[in-house]
C-alpha atoms as a PDB file:
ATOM      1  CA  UNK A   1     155.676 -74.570  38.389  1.00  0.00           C
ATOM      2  CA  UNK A   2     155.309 -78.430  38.356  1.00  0.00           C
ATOM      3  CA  UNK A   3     152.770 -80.151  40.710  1.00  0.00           C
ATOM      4  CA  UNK A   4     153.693 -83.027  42.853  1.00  0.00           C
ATOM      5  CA  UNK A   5     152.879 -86.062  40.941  1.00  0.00           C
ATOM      6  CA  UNK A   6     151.977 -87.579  44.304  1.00  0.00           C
ATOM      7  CA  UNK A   7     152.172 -85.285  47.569  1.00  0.00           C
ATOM      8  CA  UNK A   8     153.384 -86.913  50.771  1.00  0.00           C
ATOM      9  CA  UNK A   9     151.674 -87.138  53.985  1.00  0.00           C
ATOM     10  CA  UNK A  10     152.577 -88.100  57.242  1.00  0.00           C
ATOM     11  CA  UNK A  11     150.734 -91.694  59.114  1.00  0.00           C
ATOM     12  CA  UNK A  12     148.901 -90.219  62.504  1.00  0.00           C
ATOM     13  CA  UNK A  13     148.195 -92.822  65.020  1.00  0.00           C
ATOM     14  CA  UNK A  14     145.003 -93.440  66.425  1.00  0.00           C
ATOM     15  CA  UNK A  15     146.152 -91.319  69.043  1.00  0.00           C
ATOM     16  CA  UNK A  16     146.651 -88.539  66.641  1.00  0.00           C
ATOM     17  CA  UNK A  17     150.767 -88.973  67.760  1.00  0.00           C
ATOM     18  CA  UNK A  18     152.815 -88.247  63.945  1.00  0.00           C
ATOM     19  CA  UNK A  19     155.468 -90.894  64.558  1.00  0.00           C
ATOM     20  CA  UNK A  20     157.286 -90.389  61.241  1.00  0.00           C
ATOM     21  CA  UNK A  21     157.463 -86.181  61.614  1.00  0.00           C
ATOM     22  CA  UNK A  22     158.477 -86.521  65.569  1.00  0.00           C
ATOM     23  CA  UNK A  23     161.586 -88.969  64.525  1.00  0.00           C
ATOM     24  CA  UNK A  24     162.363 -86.286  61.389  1.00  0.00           C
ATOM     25  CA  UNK A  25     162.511 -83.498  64.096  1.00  0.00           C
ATOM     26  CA  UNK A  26     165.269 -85.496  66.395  1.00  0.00           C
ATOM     27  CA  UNK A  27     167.725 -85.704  63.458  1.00  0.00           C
ATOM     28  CA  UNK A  28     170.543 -83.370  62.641  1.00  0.00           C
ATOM     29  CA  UNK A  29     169.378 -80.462  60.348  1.00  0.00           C
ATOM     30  CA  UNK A  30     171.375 -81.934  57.387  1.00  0.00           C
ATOM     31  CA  UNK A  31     169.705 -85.229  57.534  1.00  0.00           C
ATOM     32  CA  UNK A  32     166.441 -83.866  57.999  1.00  0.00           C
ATOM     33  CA  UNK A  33     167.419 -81.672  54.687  1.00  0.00           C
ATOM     34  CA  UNK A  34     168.384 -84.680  52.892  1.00  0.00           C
ATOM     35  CA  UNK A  35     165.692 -87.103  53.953  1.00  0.00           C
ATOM     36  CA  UNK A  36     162.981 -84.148  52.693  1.00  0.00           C
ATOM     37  CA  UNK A  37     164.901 -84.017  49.352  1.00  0.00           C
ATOM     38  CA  UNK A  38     164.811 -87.076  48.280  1.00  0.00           C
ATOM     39  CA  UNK A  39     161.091 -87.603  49.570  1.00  0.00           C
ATOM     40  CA  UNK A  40     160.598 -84.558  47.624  1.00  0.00           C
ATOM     41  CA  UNK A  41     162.242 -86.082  44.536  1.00  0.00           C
ATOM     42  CA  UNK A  42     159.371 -89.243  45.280  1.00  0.00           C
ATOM     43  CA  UNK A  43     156.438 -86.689  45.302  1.00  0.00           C
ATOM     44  CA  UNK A  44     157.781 -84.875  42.366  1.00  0.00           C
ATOM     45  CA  UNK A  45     158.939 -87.786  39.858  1.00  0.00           C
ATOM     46  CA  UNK A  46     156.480 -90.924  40.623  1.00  0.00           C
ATOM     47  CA  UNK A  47     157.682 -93.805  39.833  1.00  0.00           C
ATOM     48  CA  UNK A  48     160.791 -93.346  40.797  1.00  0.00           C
ATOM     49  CA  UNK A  49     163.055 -96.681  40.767  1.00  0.00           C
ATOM     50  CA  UNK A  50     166.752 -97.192  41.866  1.00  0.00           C
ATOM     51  CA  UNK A  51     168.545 -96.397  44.398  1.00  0.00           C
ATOM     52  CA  UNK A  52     166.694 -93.496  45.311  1.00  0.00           C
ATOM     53  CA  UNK A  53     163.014 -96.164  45.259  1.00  0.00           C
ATOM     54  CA  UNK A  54     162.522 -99.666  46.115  1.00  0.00           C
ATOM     55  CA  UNK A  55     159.225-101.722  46.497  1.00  0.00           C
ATOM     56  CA  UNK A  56     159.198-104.244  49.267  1.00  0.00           C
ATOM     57  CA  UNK A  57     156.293-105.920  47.828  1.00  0.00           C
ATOM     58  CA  UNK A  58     152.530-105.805  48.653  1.00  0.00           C
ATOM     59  CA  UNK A  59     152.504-102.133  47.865  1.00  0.00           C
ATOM     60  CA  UNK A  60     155.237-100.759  50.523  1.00  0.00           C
ATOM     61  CA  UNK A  61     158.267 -99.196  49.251  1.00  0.00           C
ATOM     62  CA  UNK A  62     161.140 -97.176  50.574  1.00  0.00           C
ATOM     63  CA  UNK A  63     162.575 -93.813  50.411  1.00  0.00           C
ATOM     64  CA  UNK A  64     166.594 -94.661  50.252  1.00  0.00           C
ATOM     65  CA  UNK A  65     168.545 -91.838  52.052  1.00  0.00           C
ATOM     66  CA  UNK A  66     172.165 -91.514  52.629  1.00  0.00           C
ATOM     67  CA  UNK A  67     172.903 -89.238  55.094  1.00  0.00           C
ATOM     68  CA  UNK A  68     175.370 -86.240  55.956  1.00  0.00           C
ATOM     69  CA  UNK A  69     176.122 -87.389  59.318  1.00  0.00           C
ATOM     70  CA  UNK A  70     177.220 -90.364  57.152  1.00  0.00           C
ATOM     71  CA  UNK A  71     174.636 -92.902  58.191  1.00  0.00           C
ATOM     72  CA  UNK A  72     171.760 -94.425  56.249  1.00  0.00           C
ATOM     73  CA  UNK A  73     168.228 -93.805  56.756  1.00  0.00           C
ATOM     74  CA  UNK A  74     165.230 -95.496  54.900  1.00  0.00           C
ATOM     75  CA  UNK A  75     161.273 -93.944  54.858  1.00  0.00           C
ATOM     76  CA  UNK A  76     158.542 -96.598  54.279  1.00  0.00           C
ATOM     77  CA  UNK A  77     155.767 -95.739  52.236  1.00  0.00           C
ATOM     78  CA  UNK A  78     152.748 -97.094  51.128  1.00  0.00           C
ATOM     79  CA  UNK A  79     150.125 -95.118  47.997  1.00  0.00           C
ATOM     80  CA  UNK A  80     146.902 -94.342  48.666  1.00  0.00           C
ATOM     81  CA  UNK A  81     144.378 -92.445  46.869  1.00  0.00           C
ATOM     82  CA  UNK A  82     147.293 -90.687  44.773  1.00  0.00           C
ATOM     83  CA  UNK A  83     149.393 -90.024  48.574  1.00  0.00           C
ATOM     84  CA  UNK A  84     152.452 -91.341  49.897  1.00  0.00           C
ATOM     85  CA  UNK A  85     151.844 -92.129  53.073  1.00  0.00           C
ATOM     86  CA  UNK A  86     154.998 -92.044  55.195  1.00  0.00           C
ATOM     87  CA  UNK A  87     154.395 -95.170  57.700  1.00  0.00           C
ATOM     88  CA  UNK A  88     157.633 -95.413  59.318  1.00  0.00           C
ATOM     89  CA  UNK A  89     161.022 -94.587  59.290  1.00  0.00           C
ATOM     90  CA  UNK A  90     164.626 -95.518  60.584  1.00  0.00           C
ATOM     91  CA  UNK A  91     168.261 -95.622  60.997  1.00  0.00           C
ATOM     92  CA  UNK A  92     169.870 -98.473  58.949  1.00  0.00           C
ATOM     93  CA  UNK A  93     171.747-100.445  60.962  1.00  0.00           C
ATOM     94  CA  UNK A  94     172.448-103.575  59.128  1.00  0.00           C
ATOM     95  CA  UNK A  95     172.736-104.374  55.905  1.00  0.00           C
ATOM     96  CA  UNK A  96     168.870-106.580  56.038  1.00  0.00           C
ATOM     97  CA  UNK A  97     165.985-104.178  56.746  1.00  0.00           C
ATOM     98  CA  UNK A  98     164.823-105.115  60.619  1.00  0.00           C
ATOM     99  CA  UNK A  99     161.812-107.287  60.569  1.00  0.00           C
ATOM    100  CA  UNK A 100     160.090-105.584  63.293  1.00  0.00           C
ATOM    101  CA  UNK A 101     160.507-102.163  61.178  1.00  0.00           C
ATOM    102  CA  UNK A 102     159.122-103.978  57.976  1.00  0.00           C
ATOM    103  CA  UNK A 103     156.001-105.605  60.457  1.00  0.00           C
ATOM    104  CA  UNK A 104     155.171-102.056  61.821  1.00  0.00           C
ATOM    105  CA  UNK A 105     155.296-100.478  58.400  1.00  0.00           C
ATOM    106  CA  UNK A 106     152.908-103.052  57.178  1.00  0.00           C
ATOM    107  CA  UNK A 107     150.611-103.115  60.457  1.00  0.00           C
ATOM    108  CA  UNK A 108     150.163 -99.217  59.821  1.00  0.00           C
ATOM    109  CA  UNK A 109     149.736 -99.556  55.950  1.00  0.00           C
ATOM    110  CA  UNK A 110     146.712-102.312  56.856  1.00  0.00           C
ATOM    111  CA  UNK A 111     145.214-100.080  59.133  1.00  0.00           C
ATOM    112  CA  UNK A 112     145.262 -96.885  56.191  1.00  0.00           C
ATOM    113  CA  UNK A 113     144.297 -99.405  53.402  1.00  0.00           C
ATOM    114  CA  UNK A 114     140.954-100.755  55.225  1.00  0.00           C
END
């Protein structure tokens, strides 16, 4: 059996809300299957690069997901101590990655990283 090279785990708020899992658990069963996959594919063959992997610089990086329902999804991570942490996620929408989604992504992965 091979070990996850780096296991995943989901960002709690300090309110102990799990924003990531709750927006996981609104999606279609298919793209739930999909997104965990290739997450899966992340925790099993770290580094992983193109197109499945890309770093957005300053140690975030996303999880690159196309979708059943035929839609595109992205997971931001950040590593720390040897976990992906899974800050926030999203339906792509444009072809640019929102700039409020990259600010909260990198406003959770300061508050992990301290």
């Amino acid at each position: 059996m091979t070990l996850k090279k780096v296991p995943a785990r989901f960002y709690l708020t300090s309110t102990g809300s799990n924003p990531v899992r709750d927006w996981l658990i609104a999606l279609p069963a298919g793209d739930r299957r999909q997104i965990g996959h290739d997450i899966g594919a992340v925790e099993y063959g770290w580094p992983v690069g193109m197109p499945l992997c890309r770093g957005l610089g300053e140690g975030l990086w996303e999880v690159r997901s196309s979708l059943p329902s035929r839609r595109i999804a992205r997971v931001l991570f950040c590593l720390v101590e040897g976990e992906l942490i899974l800050l926030h996620a999203f339906v792509k929408k444009t072809q640019k990655t929102p700039t409020e989604d990259l600010a909260l992504a990198r406003k959770r992965q300061k508050e992990i990283e301290r």
